[in-house]
PDB file of N, CA and C in Angstrom:
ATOM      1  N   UNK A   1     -93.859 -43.052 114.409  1.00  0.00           N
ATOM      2  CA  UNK A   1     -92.470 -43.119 114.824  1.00  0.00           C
ATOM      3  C   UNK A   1     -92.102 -44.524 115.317  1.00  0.00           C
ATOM      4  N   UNK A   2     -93.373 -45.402 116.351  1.00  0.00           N
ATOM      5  CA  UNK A   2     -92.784 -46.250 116.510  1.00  0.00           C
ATOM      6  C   UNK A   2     -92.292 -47.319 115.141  1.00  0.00           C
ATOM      7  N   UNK A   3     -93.137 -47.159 114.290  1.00  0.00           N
ATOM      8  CA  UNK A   3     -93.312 -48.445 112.961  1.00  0.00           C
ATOM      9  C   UNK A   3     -91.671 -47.820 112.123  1.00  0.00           C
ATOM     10  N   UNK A   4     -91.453 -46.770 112.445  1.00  0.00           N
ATOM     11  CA  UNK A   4     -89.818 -46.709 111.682  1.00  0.00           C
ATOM     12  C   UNK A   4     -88.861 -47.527 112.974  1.00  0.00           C
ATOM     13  N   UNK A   5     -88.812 -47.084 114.264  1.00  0.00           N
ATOM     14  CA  UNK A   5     -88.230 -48.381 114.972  1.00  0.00           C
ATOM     15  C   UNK A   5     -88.542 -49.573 114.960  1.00  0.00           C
ATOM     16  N   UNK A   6     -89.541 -49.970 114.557  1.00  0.00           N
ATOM     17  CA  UNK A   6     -89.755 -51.574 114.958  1.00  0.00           C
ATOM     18  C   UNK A   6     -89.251 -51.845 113.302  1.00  0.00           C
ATOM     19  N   UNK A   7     -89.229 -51.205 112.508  1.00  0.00           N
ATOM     20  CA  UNK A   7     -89.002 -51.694 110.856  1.00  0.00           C
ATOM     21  C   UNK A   7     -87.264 -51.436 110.650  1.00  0.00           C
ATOM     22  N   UNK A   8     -86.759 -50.663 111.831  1.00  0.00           N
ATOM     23  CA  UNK A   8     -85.397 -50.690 112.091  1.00  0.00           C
ATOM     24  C   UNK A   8     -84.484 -51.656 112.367  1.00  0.00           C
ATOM     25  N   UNK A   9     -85.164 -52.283 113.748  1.00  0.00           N
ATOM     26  CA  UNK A   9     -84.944 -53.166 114.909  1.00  0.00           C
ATOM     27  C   UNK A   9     -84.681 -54.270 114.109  1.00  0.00           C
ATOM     28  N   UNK A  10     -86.009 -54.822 112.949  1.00  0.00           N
ATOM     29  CA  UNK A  10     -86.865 -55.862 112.848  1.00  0.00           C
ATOM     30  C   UNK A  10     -85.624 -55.824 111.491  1.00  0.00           C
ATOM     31  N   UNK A  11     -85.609 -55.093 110.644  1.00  0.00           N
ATOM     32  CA  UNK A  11     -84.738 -55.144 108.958  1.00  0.00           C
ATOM     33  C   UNK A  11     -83.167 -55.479 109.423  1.00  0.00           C
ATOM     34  N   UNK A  12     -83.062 -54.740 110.604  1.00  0.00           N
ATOM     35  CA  UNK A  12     -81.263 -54.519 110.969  1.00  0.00           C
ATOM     36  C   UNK A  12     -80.765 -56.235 111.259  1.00  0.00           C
ATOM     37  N   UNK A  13     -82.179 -56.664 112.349  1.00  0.00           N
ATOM     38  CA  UNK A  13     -81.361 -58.026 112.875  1.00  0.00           C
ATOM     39  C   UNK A  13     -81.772 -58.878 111.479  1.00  0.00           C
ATOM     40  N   UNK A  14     -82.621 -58.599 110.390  1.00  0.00           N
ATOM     41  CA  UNK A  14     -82.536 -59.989 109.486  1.00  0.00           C
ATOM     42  C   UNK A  14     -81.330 -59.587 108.662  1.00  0.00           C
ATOM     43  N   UNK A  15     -81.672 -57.891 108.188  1.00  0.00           N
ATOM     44  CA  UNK A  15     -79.830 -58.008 107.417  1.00  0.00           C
ATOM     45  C   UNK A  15     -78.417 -58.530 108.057  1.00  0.00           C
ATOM     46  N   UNK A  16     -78.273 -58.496 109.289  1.00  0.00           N
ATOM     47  CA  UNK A  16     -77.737 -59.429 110.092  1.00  0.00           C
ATOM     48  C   UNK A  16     -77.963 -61.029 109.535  1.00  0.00           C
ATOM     49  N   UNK A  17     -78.981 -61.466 110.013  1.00  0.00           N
ATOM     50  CA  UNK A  17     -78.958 -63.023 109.669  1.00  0.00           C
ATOM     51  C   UNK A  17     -78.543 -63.203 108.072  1.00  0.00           C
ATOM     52  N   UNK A  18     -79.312 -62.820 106.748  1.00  0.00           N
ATOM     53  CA  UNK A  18     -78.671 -62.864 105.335  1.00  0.00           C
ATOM     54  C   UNK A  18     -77.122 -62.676 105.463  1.00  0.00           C
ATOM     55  N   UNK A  19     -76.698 -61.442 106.042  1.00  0.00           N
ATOM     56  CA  UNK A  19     -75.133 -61.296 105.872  1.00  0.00           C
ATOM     57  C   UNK A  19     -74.629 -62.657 106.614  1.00  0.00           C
ATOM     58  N   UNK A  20     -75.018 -63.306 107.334  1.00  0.00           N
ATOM     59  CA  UNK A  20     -74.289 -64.307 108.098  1.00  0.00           C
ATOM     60  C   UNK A  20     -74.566 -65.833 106.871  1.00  0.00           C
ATOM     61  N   UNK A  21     -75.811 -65.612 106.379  1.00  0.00           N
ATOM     62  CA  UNK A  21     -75.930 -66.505 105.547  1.00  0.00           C
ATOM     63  C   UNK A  21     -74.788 -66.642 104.214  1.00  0.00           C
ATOM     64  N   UNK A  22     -74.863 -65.816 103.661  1.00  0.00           N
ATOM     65  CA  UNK A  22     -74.343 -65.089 102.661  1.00  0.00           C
ATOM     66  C   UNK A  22     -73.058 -65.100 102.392  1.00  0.00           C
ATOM     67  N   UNK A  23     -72.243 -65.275 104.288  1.00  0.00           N
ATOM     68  CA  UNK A  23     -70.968 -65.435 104.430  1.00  0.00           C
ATOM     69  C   UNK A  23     -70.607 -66.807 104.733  1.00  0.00           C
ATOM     70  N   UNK A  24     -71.007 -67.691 104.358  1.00  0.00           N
ATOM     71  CA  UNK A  24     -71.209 -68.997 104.519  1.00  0.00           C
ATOM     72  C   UNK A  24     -71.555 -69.411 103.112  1.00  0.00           C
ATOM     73  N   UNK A  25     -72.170 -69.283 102.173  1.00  0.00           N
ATOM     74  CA  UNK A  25     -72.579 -69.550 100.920  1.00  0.00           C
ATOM     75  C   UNK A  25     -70.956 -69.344  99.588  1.00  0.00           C
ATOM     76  N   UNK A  26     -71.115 -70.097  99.489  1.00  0.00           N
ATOM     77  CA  UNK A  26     -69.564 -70.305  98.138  1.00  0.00           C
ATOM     78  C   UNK A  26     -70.650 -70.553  96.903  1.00  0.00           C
ATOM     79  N   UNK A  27     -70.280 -69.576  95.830  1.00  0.00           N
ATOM     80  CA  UNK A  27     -69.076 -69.170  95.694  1.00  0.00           C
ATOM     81  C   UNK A  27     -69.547 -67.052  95.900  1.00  0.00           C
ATOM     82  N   UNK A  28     -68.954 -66.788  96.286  1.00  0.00           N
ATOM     83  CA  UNK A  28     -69.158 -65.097  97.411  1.00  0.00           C
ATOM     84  C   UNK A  28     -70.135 -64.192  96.621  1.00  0.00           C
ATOM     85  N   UNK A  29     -70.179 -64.601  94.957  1.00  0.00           N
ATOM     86  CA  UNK A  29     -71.126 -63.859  94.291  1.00  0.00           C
ATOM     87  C   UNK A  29     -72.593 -64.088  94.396  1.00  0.00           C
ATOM     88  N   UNK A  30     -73.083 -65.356  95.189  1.00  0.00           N
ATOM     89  CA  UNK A  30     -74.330 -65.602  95.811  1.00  0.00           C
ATOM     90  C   UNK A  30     -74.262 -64.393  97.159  1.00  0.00           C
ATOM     91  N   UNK A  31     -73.428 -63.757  98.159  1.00  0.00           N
ATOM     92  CA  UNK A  31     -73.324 -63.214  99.365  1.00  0.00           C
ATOM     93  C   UNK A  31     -74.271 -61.652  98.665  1.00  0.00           C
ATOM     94  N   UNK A  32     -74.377 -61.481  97.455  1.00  0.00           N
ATOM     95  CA  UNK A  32     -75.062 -59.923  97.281  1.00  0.00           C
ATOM     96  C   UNK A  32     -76.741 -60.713  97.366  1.00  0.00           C
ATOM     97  N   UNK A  33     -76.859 -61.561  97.344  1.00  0.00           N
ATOM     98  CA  UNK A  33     -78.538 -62.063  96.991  1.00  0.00           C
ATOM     99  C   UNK A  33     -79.045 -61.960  98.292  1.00  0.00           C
ATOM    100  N   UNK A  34     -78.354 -61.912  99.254  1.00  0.00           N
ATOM    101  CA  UNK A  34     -78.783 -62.262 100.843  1.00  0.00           C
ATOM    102  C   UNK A  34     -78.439 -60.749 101.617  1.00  0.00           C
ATOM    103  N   UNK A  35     -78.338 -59.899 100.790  1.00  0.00           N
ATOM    104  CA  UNK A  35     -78.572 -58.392 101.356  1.00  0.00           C
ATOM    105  C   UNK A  35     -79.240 -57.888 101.867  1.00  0.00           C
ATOM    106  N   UNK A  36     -79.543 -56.365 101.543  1.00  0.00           N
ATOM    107  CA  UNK A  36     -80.513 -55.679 102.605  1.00  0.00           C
ATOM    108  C   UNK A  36     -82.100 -55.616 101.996  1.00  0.00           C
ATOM    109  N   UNK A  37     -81.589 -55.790 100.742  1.00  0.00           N
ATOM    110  CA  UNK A  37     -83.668 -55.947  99.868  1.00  0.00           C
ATOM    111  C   UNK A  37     -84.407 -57.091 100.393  1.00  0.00           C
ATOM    112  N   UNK A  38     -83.907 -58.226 101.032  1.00  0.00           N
ATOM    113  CA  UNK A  38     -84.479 -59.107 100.852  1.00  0.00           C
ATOM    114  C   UNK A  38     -85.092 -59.137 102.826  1.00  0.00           C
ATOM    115  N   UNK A  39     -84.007 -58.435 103.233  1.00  0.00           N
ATOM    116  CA  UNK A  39     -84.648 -58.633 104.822  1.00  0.00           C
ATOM    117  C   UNK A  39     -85.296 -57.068 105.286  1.00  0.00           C
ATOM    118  N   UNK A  40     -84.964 -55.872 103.961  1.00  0.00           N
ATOM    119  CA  UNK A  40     -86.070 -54.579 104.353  1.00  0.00           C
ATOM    120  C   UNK A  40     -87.511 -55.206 104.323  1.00  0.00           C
ATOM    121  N   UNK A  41     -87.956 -56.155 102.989  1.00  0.00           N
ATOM    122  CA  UNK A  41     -88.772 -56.584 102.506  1.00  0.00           C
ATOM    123  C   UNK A  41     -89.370 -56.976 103.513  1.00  0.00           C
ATOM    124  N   UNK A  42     -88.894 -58.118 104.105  1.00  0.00           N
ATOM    125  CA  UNK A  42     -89.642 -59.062 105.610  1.00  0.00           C
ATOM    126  C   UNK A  42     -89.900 -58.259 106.407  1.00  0.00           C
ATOM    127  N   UNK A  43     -89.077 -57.126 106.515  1.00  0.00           N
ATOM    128  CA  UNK A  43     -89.416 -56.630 108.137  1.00  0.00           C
ATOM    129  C   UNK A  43     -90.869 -55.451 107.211  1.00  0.00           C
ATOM    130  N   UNK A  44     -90.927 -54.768 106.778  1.00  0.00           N
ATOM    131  CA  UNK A  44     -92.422 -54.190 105.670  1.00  0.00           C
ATOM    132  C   UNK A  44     -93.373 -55.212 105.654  1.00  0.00           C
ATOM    133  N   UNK A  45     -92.861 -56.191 105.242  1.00  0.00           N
ATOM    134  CA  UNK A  45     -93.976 -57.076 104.966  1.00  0.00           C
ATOM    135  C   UNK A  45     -94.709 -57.751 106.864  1.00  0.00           C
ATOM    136  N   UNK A  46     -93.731 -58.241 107.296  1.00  0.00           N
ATOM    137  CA  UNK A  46     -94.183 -58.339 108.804  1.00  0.00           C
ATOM    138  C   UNK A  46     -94.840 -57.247 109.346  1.00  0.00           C
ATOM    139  N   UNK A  47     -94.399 -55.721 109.382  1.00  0.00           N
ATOM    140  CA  UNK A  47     -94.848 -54.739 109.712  1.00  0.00           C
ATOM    141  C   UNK A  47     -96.648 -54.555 109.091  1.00  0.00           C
ATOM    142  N   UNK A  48     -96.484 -54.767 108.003  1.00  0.00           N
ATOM    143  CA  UNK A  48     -97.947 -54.139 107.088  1.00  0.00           C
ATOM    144  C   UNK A  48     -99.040 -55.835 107.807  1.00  0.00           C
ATOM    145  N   UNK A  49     -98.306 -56.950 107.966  1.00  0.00           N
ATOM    146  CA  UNK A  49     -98.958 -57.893 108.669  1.00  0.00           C
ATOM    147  C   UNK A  49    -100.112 -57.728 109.601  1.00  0.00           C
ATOM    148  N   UNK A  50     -98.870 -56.817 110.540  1.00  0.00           N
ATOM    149  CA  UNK A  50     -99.609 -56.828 111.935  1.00  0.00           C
ATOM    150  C   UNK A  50    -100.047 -55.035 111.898  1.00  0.00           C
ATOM    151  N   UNK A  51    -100.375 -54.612 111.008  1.00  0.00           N
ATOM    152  CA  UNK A  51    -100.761 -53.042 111.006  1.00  0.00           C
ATOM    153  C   UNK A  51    -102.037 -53.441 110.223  1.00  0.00           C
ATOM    154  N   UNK A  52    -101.951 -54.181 108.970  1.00  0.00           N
ATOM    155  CA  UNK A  52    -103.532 -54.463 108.178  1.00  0.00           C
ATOM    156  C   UNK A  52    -104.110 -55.847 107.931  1.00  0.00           C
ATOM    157  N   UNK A  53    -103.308 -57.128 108.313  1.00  0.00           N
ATOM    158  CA  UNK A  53    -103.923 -58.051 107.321  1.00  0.00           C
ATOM    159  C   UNK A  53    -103.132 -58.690 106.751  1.00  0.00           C
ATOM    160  N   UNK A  54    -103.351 -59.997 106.413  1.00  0.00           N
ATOM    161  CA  UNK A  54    -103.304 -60.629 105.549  1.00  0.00           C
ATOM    162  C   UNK A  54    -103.342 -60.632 104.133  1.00  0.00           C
ATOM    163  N   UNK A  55    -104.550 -60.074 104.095  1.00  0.00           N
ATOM    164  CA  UNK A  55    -105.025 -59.629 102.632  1.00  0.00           C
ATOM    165  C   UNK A  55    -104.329 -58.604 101.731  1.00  0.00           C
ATOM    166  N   UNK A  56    -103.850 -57.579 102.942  1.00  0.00           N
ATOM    167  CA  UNK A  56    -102.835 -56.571 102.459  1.00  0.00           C
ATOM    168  C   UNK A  56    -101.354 -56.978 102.362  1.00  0.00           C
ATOM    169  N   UNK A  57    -101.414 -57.781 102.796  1.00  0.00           N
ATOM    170  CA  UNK A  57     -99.912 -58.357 102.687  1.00  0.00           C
ATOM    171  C   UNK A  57     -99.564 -59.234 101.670  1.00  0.00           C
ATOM    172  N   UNK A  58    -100.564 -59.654 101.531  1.00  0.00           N
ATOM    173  CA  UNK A  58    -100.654 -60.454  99.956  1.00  0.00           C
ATOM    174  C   UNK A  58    -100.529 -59.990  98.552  1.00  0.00           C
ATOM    175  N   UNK A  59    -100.882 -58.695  98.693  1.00  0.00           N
ATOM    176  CA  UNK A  59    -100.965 -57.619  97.595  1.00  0.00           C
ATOM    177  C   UNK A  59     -99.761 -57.202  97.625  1.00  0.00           C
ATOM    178  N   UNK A  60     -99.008 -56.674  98.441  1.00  0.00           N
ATOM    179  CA  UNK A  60     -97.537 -56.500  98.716  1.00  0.00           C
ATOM    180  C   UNK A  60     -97.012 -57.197  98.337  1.00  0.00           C
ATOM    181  N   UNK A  61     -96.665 -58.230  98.651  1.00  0.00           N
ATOM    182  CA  UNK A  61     -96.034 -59.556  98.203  1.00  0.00           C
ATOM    183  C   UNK A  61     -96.411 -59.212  96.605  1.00  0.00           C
ATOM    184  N   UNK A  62     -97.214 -59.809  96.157  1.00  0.00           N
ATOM    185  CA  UNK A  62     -97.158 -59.830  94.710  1.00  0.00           C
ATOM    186  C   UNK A  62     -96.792 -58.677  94.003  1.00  0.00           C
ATOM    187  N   UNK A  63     -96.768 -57.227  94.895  1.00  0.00           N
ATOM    188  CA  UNK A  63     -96.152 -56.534  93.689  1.00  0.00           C
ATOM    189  C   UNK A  63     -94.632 -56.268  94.143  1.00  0.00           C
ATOM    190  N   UNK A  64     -93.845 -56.765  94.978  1.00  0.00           N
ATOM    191  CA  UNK A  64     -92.439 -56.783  95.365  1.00  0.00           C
ATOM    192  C   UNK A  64     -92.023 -57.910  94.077  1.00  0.00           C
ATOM    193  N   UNK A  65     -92.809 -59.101  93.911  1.00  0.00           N
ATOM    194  CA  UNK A  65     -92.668 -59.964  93.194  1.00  0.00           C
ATOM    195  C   UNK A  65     -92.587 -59.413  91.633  1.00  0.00           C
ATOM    196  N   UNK A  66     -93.461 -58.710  91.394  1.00  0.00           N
ATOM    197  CA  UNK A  66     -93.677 -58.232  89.836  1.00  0.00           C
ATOM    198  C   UNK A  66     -92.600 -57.326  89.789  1.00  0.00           C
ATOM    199  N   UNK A  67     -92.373 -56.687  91.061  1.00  0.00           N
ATOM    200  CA  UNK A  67     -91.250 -55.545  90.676  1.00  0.00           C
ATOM    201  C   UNK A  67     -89.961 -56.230  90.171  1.00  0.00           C
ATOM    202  N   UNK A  68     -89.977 -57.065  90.790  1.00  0.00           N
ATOM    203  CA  UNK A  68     -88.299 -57.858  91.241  1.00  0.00           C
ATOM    204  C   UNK A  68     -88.358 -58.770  89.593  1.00  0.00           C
ATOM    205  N   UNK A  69     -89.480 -58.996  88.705  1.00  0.00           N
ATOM    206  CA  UNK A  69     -89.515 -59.551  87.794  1.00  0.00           C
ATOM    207  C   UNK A  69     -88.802 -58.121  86.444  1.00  0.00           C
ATOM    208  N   UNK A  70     -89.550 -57.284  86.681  1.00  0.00           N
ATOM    209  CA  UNK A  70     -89.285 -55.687  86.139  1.00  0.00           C
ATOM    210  C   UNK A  70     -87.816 -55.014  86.415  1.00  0.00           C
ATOM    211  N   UNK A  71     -87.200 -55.559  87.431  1.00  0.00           N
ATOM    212  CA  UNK A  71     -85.953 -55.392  87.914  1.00  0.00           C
ATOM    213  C   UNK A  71     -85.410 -56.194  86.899  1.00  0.00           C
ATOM    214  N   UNK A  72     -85.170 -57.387  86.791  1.00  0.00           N
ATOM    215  CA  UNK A  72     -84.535 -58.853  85.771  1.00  0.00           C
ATOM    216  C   UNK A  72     -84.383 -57.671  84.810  1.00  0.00           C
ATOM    217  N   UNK A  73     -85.540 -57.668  84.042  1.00  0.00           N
ATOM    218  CA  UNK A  73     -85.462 -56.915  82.253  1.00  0.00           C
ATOM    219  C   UNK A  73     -84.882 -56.135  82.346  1.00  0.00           C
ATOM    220  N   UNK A  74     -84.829 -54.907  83.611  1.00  0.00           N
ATOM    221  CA  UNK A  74     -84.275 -54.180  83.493  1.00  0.00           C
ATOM    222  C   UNK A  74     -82.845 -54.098  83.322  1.00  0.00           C
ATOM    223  N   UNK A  75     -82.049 -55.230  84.349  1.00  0.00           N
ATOM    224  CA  UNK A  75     -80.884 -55.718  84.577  1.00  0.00           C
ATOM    225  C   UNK A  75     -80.224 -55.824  83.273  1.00  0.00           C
ATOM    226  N   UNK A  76     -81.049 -56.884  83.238  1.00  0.00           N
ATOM    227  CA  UNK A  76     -80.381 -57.494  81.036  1.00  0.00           C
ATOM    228  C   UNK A  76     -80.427 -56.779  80.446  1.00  0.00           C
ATOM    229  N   UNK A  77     -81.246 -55.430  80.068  1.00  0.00           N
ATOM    230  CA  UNK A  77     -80.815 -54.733  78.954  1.00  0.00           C
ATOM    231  C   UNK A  77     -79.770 -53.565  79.299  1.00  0.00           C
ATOM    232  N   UNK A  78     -79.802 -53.334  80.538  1.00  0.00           N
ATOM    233  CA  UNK A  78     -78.473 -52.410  80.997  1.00  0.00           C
ATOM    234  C   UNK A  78     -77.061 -53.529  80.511  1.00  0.00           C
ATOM    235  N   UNK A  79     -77.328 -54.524  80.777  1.00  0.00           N
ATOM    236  CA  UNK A  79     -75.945 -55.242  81.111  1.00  0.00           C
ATOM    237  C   UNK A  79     -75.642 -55.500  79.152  1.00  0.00           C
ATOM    238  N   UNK A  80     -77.082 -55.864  78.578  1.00  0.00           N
ATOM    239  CA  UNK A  80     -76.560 -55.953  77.179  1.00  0.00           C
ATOM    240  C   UNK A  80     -76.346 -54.781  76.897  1.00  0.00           C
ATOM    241  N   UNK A  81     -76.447 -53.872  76.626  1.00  0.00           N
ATOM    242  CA  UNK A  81     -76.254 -52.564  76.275  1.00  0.00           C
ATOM    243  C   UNK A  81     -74.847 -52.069  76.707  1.00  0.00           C
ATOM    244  N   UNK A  82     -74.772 -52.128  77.693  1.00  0.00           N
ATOM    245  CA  UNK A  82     -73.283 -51.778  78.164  1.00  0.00           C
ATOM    246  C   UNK A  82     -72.306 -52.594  77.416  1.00  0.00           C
ATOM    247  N   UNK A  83     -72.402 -53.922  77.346  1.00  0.00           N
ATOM    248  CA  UNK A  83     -71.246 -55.045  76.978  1.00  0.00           C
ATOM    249  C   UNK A  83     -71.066 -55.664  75.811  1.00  0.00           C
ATOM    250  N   UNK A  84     -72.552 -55.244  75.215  1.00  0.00           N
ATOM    251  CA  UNK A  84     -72.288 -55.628  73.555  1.00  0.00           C
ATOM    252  C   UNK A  84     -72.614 -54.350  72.534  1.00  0.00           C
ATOM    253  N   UNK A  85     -73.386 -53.440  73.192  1.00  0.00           N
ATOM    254  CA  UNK A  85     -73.045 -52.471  71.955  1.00  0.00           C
ATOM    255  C   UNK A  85     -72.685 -51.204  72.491  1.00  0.00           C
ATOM    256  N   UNK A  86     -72.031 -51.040  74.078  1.00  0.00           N
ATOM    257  CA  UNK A  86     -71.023 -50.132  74.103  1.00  0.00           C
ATOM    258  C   UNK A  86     -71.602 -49.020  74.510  1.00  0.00           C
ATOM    259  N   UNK A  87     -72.357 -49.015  74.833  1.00  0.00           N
ATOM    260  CA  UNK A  87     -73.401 -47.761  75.089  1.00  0.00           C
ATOM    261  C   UNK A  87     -72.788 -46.986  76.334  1.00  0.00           C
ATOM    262  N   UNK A  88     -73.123 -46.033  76.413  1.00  0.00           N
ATOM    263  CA  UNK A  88     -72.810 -44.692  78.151  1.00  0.00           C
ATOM    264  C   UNK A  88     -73.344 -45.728  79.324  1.00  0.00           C
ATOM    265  N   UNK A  89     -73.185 -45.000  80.083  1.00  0.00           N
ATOM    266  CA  UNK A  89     -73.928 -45.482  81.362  1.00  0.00           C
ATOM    267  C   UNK A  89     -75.251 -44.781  81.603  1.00  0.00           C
ATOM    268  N   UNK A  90     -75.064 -43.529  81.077  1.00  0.00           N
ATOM    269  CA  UNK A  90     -76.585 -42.751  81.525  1.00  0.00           C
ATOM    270  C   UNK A  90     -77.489 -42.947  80.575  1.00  0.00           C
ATOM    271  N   UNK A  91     -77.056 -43.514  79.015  1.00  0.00           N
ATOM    272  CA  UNK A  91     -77.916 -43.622  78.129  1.00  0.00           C
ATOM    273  C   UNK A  91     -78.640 -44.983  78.415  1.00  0.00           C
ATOM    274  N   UNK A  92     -77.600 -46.004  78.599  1.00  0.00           N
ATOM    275  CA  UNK A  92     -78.139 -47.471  78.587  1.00  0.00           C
ATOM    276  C   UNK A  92     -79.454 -47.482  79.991  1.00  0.00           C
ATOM    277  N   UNK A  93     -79.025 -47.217  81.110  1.00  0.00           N
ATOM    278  CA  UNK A  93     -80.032 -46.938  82.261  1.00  0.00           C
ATOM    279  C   UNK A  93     -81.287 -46.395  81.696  1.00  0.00           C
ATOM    280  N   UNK A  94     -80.706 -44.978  81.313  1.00  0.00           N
ATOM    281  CA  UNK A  94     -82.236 -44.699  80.622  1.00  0.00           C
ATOM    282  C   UNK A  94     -83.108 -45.679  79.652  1.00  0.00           C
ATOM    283  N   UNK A  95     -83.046 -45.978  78.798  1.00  0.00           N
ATOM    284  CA  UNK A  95     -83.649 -46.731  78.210  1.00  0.00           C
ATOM    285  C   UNK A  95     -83.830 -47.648  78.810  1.00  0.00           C
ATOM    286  N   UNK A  96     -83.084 -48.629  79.343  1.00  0.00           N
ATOM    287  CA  UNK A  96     -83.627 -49.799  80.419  1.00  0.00           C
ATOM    288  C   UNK A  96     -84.312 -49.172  80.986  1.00  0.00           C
ATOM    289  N   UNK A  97     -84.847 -48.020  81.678  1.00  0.00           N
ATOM    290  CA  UNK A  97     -86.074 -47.593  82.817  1.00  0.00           C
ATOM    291  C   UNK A  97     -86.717 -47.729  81.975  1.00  0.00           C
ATOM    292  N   UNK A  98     -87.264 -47.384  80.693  1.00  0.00           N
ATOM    293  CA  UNK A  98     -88.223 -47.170  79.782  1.00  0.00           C
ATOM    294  C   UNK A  98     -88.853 -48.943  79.895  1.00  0.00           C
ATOM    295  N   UNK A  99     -88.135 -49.753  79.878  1.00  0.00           N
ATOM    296  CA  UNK A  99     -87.854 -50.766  79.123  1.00  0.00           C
ATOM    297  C   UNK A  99     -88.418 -51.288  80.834  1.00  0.00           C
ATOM    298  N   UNK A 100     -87.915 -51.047  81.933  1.00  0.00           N
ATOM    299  CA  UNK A 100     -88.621 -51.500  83.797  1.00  0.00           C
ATOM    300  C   UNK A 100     -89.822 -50.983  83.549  1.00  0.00           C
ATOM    301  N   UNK A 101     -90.231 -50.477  83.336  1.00  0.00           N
ATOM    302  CA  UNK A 101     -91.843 -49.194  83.455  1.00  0.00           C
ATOM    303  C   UNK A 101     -92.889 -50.214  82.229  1.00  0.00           C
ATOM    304  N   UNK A 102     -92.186 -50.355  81.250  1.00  0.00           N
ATOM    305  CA  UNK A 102     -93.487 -51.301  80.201  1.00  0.00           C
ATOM    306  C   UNK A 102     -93.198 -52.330  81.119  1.00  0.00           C
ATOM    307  N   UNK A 103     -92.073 -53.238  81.402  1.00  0.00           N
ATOM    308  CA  UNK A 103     -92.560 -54.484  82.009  1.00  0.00           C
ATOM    309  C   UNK A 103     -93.348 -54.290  83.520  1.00  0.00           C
ATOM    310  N   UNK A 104     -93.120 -53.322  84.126  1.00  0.00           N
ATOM    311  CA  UNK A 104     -93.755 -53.769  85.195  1.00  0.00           C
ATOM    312  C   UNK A 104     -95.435 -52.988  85.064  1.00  0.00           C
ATOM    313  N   UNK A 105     -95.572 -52.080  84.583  1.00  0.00           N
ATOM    314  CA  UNK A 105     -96.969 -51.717  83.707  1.00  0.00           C
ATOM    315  C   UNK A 105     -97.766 -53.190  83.220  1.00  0.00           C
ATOM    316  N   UNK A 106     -96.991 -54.010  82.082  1.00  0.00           N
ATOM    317  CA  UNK A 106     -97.452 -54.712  81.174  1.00  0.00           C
ATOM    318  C   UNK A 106     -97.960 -56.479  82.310  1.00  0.00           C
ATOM    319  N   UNK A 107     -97.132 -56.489  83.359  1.00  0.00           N
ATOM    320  CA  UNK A 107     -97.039 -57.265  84.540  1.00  0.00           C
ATOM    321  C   UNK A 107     -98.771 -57.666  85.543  1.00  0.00           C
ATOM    322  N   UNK A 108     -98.331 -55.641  85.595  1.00  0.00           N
ATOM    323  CA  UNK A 108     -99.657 -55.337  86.320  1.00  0.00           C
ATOM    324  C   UNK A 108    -101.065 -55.574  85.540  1.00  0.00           C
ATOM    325  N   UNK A 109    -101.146 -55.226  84.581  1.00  0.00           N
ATOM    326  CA  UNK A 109    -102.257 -55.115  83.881  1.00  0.00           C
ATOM    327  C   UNK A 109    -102.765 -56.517  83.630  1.00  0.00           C
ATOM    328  N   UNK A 110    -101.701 -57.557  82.986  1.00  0.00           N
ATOM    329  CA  UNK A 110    -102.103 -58.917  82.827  1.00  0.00           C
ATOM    330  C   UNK A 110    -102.275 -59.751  83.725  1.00  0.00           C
ATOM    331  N   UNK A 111    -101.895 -58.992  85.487  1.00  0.00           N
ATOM    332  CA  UNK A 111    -101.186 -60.491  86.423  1.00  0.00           C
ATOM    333  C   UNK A 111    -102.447 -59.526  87.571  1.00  0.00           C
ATOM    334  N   UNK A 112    -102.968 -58.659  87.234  1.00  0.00           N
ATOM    335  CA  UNK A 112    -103.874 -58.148  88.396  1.00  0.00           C
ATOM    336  C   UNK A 112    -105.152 -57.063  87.976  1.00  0.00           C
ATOM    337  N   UNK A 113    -104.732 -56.343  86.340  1.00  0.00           N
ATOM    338  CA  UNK A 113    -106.052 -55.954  85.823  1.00  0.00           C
ATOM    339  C   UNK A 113    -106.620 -55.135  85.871  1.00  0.00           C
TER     340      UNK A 113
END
């Protein structure tokens, strides 16, 4: 119970600091990059710090990293799909998951084995 407050405390005041960043940054479509993924992340990653290690935190890190690479592909083929050949919304998603799952599978296997 305490590690959901301190991952509360700890995520709330950095999504705080990004939003302050974020609102300062021109032109406003940079203000979504400085959201809540990027300061849940720190306060998990600080948390798993001081709960295991270094070592474990390193492993974290790299697969937030691979995810967030698996996220990209995923992005682009929703966004092509939607805007050049017109596709649904529930169809294009689907297949982009298909399409997140090999890259971040294909990620893991080559970038850790």
């Amino acid at each position: 119970m305490v590690d959901y407050a301190l991952r509360f405390l700890i995520g709330g005041l950095v999504v705080s600091l990004f939003a302050a960043i974020g609102d300062v940054l021109r032109p406003k479509s940079f203000a979504g990059l400085f959201g809540a993924a990027p300061s849940v992340a720190l306060a998990t990653l600080g948390l798993a710090f001081w709960k295991h290690g270094g070592e474990y935190v390193a492993i974290e890190g790299r697969s937030m990293v691979l995810g967030a690479f698996a996220l990209t592909a995923y992005s682009l083929v929703v966004c092509q799909l939607l805007m050049r050949a017109y596709w649904s919304a529930p169809k294009a998603t689907l297949v982009a998951l298909a399409i997140w799952l090999a890259v971040a599978a294909g990620l893991k296997q080559v970038l850790i084995g």
